[in-house]
N, C-alpha and C. Protein backbone atom coordinates (compact mmCIF):
# COMPACT_ATOMS: atom_id res chain seq x y z
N UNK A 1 71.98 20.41 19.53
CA UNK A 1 71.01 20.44 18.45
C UNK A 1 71.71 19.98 17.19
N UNK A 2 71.01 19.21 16.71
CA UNK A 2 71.65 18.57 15.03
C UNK A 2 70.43 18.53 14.13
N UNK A 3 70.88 18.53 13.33
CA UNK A 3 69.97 18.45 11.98
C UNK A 3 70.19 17.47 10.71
N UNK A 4 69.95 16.79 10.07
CA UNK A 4 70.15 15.62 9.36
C UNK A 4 69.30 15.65 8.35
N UNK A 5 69.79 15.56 7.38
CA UNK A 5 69.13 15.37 5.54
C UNK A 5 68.97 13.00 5.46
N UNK A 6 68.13 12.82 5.29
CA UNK A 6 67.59 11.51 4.65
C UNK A 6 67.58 11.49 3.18
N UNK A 7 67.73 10.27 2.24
CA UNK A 7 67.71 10.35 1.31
C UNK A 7 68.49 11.20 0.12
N UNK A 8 69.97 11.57 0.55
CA UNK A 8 70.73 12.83 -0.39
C UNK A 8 71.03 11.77 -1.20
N UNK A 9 71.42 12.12 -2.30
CA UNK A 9 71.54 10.68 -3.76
C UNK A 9 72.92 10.94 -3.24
N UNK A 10 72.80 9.22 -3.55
CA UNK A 10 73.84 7.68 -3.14
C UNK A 10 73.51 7.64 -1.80
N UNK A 11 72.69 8.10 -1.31
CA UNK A 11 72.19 7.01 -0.02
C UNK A 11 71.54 5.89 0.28
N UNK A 12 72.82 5.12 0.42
CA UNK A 12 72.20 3.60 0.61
C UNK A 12 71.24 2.85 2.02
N UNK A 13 70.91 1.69 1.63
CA UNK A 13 70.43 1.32 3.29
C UNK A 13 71.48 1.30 4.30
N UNK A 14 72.45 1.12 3.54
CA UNK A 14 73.58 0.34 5.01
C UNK A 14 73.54 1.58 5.50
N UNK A 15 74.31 2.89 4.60
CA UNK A 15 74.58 4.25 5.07
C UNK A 15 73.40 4.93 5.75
N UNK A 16 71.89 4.70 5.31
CA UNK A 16 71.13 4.79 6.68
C UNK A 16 71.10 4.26 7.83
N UNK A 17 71.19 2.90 8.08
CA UNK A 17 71.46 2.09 8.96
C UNK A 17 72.05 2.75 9.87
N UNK A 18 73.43 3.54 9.62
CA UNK A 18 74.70 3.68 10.05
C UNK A 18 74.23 4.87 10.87
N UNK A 19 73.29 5.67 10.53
CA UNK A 19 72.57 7.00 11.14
C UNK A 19 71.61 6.39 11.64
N UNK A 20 71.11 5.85 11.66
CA UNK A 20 70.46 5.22 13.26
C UNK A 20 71.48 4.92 14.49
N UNK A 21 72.17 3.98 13.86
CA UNK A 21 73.13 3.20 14.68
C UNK A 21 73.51 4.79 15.53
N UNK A 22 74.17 5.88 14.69
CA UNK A 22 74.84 6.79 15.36
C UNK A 22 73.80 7.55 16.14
N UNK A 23 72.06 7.75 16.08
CA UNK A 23 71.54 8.18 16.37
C UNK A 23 71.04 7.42 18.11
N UNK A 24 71.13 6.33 18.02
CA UNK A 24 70.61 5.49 18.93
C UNK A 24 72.08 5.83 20.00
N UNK A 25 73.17 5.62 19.35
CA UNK A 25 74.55 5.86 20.66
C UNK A 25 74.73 7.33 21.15
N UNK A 26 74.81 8.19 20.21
CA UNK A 26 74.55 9.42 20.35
C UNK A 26 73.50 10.33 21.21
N UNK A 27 72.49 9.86 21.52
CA UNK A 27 71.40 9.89 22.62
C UNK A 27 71.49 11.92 22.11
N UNK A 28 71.13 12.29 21.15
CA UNK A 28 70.75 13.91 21.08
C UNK A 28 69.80 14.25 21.71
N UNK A 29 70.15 15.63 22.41
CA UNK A 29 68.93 16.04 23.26
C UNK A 29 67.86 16.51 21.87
N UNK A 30 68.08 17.33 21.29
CA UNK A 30 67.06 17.56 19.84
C UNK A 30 67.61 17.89 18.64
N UNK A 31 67.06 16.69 18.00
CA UNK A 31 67.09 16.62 16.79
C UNK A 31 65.95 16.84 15.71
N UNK A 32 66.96 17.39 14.06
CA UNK A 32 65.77 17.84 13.29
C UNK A 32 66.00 16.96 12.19
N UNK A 33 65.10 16.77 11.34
CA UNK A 33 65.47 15.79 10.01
C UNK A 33 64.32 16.22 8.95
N UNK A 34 65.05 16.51 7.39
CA UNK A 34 64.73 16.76 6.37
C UNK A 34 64.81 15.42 5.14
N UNK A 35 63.73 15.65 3.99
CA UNK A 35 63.83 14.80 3.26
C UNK A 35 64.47 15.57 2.03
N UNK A 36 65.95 15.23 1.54
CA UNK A 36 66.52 16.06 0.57
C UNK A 36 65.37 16.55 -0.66
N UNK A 37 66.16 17.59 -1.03
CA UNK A 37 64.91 17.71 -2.27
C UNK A 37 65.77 18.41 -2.91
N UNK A 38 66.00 18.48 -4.39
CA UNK A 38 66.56 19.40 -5.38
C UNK A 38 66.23 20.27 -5.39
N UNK A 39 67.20 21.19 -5.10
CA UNK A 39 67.36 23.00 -4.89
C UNK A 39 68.37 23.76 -6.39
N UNK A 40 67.41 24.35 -6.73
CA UNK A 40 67.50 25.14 -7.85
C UNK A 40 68.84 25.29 -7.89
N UNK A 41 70.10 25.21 -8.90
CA UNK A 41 71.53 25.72 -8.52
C UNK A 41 72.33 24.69 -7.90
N UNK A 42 71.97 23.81 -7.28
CA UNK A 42 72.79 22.91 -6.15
C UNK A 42 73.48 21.95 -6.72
N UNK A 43 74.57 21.77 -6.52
CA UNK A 43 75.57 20.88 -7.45
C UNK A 43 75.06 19.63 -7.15
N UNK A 44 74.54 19.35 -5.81
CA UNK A 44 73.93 17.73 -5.66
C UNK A 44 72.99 17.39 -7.04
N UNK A 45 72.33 17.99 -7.16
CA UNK A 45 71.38 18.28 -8.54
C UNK A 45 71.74 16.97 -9.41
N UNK A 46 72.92 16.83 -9.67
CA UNK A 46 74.02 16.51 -10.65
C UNK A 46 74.51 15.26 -10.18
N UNK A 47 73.90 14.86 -8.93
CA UNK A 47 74.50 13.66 -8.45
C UNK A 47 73.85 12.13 -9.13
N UNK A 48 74.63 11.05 -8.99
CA UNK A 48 73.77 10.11 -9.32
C UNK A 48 73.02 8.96 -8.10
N UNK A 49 72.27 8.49 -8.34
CA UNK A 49 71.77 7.48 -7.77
C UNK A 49 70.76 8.19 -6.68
N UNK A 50 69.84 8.81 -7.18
CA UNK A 50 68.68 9.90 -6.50
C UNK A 50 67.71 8.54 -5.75
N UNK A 51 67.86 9.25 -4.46
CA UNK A 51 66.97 8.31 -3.71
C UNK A 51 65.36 8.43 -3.78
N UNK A 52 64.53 7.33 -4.24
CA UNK A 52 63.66 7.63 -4.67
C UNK A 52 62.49 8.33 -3.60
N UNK A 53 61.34 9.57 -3.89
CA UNK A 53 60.83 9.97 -2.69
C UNK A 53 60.21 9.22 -2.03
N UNK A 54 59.46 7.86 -2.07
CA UNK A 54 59.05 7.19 -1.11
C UNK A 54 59.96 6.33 0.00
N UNK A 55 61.32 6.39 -0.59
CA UNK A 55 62.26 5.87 -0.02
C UNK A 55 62.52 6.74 1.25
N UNK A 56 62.91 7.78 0.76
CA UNK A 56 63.11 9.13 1.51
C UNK A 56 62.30 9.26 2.66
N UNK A 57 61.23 8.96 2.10
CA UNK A 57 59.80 9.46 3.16
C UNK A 57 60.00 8.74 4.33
N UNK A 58 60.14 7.20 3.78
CA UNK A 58 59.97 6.52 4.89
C UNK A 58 61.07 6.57 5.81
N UNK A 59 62.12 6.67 5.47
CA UNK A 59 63.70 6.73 6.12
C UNK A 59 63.42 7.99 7.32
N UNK A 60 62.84 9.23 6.58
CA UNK A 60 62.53 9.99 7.14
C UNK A 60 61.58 9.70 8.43
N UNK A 61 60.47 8.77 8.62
CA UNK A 61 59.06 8.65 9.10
C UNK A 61 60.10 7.68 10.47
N UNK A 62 61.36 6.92 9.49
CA UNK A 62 62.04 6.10 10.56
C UNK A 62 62.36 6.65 11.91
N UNK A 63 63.49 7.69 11.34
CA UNK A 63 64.15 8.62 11.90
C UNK A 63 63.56 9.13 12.99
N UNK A 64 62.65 9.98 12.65
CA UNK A 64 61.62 10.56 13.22
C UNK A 64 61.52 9.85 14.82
N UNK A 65 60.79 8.83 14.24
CA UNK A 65 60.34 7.56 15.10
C UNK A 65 61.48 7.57 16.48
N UNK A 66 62.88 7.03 15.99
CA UNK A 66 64.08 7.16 17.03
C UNK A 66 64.22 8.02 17.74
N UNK A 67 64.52 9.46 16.89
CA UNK A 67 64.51 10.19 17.30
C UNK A 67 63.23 10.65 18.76
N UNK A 68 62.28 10.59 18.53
CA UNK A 68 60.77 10.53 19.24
C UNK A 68 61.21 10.33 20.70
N UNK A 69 61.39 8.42 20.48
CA UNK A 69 61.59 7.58 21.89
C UNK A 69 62.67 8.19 22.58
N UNK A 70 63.70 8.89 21.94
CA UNK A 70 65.02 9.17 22.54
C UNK A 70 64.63 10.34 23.47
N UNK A 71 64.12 11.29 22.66
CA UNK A 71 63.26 12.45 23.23
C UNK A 71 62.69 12.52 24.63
N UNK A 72 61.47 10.92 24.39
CA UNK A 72 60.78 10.89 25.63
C UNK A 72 61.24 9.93 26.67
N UNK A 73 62.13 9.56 26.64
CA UNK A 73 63.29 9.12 27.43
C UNK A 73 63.82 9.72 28.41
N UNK A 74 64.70 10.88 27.12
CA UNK A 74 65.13 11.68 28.45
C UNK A 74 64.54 13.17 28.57
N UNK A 75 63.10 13.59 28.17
CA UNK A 75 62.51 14.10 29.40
C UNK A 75 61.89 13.04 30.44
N UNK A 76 61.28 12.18 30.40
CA UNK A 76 60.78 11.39 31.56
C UNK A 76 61.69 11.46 32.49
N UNK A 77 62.84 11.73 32.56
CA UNK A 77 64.20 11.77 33.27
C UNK A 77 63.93 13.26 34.20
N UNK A 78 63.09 13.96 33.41
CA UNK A 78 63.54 15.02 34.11
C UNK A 78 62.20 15.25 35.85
N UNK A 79 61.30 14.44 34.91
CA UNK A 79 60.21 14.85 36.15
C UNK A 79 60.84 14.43 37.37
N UNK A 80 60.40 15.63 38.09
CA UNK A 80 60.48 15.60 39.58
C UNK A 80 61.34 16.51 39.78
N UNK A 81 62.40 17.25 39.01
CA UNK A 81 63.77 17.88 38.78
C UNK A 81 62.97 18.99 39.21
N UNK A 82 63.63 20.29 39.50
CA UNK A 82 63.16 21.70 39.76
C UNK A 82 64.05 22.06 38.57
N UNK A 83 63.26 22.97 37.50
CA UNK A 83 63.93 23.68 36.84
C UNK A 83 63.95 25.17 36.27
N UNK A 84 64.65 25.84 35.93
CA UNK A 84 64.44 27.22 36.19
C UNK A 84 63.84 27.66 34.63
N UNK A 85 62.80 28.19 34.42
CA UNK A 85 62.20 27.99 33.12
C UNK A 85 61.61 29.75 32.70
N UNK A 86 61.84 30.40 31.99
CA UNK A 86 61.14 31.46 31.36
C UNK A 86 59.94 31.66 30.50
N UNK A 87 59.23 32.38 31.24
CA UNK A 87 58.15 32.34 30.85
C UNK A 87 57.45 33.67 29.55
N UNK A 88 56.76 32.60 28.76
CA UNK A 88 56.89 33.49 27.15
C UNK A 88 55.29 33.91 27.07
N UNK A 89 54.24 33.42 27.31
CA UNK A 89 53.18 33.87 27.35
C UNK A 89 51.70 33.46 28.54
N UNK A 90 51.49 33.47 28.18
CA UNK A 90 50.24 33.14 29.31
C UNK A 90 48.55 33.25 28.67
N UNK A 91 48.00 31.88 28.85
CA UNK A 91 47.23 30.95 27.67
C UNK A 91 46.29 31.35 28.86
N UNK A 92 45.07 32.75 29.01
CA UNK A 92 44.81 33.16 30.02
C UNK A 92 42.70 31.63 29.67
N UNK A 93 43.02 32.14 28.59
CA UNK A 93 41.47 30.67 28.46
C UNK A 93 41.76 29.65 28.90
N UNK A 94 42.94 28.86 29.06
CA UNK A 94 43.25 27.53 29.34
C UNK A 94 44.17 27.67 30.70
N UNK A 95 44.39 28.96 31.31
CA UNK A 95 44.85 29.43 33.00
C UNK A 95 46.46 28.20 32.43
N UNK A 96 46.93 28.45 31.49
CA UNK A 96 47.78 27.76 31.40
C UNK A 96 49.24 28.62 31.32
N UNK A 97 50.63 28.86 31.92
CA UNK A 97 51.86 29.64 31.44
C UNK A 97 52.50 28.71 30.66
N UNK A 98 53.28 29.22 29.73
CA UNK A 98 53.74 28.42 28.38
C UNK A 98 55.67 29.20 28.69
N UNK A 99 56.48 28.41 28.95
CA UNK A 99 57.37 29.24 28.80
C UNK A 99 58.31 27.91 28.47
N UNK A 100 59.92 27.64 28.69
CA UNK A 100 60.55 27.20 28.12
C UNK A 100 62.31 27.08 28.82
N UNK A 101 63.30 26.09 29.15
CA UNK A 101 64.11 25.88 29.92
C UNK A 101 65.38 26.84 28.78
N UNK A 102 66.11 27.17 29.32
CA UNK A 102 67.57 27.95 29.37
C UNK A 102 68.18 27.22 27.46
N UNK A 103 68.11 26.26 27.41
CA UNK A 103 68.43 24.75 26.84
C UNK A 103 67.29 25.11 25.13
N UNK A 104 65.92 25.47 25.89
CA UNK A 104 64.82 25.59 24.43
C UNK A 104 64.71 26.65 24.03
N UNK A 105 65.45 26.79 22.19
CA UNK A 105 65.09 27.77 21.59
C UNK A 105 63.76 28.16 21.11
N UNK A 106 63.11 29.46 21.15
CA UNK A 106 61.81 29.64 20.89
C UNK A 106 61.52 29.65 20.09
N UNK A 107 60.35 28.64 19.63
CA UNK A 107 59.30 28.60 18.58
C UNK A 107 59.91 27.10 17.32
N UNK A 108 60.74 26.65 18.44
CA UNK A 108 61.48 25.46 17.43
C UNK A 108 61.70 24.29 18.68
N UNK A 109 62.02 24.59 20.16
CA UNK A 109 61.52 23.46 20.98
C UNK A 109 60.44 23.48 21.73
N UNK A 110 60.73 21.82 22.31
CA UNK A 110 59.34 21.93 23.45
C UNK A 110 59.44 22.82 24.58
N UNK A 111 58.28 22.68 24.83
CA UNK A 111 57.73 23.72 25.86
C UNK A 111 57.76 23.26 27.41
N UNK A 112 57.25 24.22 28.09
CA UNK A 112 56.84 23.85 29.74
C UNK A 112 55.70 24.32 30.03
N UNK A 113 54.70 23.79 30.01
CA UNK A 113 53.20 23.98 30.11
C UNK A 113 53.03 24.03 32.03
N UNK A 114 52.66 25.06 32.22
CA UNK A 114 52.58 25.13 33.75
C UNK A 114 51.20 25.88 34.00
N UNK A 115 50.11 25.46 34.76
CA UNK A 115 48.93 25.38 35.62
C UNK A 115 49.17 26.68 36.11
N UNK A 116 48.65 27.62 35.69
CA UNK A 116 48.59 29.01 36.25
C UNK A 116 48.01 29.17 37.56
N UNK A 117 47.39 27.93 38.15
CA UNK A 117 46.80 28.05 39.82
C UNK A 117 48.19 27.75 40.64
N UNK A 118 49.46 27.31 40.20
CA UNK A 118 50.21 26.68 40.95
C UNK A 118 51.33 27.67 41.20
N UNK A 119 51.23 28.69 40.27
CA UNK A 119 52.53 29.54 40.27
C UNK A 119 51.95 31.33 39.57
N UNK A 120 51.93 32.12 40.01
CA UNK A 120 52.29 33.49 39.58
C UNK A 120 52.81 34.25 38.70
N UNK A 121 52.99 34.46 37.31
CA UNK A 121 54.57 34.39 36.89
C UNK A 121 53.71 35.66 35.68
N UNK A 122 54.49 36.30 34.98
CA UNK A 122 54.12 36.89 33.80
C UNK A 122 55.14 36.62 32.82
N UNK A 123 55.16 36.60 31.54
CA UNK A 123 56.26 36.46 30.25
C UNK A 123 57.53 37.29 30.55
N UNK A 124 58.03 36.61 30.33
CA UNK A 124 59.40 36.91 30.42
C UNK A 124 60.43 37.36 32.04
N UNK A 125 59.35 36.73 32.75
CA UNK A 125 59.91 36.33 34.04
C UNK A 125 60.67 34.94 34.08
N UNK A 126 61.46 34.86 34.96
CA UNK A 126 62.41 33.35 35.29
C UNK A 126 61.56 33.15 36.20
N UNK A 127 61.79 31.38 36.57
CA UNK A 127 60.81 30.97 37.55
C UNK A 127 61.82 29.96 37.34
N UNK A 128 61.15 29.18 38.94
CA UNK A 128 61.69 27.74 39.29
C UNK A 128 60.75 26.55 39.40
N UNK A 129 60.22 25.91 38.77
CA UNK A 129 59.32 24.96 38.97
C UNK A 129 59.72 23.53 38.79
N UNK A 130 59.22 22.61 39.85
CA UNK A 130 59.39 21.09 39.62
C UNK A 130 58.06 20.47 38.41
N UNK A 131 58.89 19.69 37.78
CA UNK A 131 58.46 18.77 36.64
C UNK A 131 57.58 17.94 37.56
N UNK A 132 56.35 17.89 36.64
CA UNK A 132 55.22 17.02 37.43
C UNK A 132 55.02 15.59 36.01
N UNK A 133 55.06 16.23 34.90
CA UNK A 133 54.79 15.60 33.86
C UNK A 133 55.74 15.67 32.74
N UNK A 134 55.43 14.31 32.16
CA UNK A 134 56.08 14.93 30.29
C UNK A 134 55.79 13.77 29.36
N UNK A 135 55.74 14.37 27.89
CA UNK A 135 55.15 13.67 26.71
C UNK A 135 56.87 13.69 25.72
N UNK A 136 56.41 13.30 25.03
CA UNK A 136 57.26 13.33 23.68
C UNK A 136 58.60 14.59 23.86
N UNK A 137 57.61 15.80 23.85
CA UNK A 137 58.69 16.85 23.25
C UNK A 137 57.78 18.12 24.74
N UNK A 138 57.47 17.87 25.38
CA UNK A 138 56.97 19.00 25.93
C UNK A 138 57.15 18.04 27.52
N UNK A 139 57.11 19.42 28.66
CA UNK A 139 56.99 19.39 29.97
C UNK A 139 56.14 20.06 30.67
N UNK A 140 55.96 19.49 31.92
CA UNK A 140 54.46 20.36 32.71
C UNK A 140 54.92 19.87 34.01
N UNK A 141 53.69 21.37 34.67
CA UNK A 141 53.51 21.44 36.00
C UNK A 141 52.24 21.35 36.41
N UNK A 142 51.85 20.74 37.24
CA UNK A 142 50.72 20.48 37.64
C UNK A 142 49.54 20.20 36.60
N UNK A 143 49.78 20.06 35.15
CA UNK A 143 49.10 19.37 34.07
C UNK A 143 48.96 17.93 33.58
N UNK A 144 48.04 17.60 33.22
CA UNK A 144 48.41 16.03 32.51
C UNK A 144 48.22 15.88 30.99
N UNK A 145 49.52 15.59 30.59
CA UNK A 145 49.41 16.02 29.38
C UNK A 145 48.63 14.96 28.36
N UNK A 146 47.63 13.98 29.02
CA UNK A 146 47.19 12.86 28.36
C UNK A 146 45.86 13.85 27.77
């Protein structure tokens, strides 16, 4: 897990560039990204050459973007895998279990959306299920996540 600030003043293009470049070789399983912002007290405050916020935004909207494809990359990698996943609640209107791999911290990664006809399970049980599907940032069993 990494986390990354866009736009901290004196950030240039090249020096963005250079965080792609490292983002694209680096292949992170999840990543987070912020658009700097002046914090009350903070010696950056004081810095020069403040990147302007539309600059920011977009660098940010870039990022994002990379980050995204990298994401759904390598879950697509995972379907078909059996994986051992804990289960956090159970979405009893949508017969859907919602739980999450060894790897996803709760309430900040993706999920594992699993078809409550296919498996048994209550919250906070371990289970083993094969990957049928996956989007962006989330995984499933016997769902389609279109």
């Amino acid at each position: 897990r990494s986390t990354f600030i866009v736009g901290f003043p004196g950030e240039t293009d090249d020096d963005f560039e250079q965080l792609l470049e490292f983002l694209h070789e680096a292949q992170l399983d999840r990543v987070g990204c912020f658009t700097y912002s002046a914090v009350e007290g903070a010696d950056a405050n004081a810095l020069p050459n403040h990147v302007p916020e539309d600059i920011a935004q977009q660098r940010w909207e870039q990022f994002m973007e990379h980050s995204a494809d990298i994401s759904a990359r390598k879950l697509q990698k995972k379907v078909g895998q059996t994986l051992e996943v804990i289960i956090d609640e159970l979405d009893e209107e949508d017969g859907v279990l919602i739980g999450r791999t060894k790897a996803d911290a709760p309430e900040i990664d993706g999920h594992v959306y699993i078809n409550a006809d296919h498996v048994s399970a209550k919250p906070g049980e371990r289970i083993h299920v094969t990957i049928t599907a996956a989007d962006t940032y989330d995984l499933y069993v016997g769902i389609d996540p279109a």
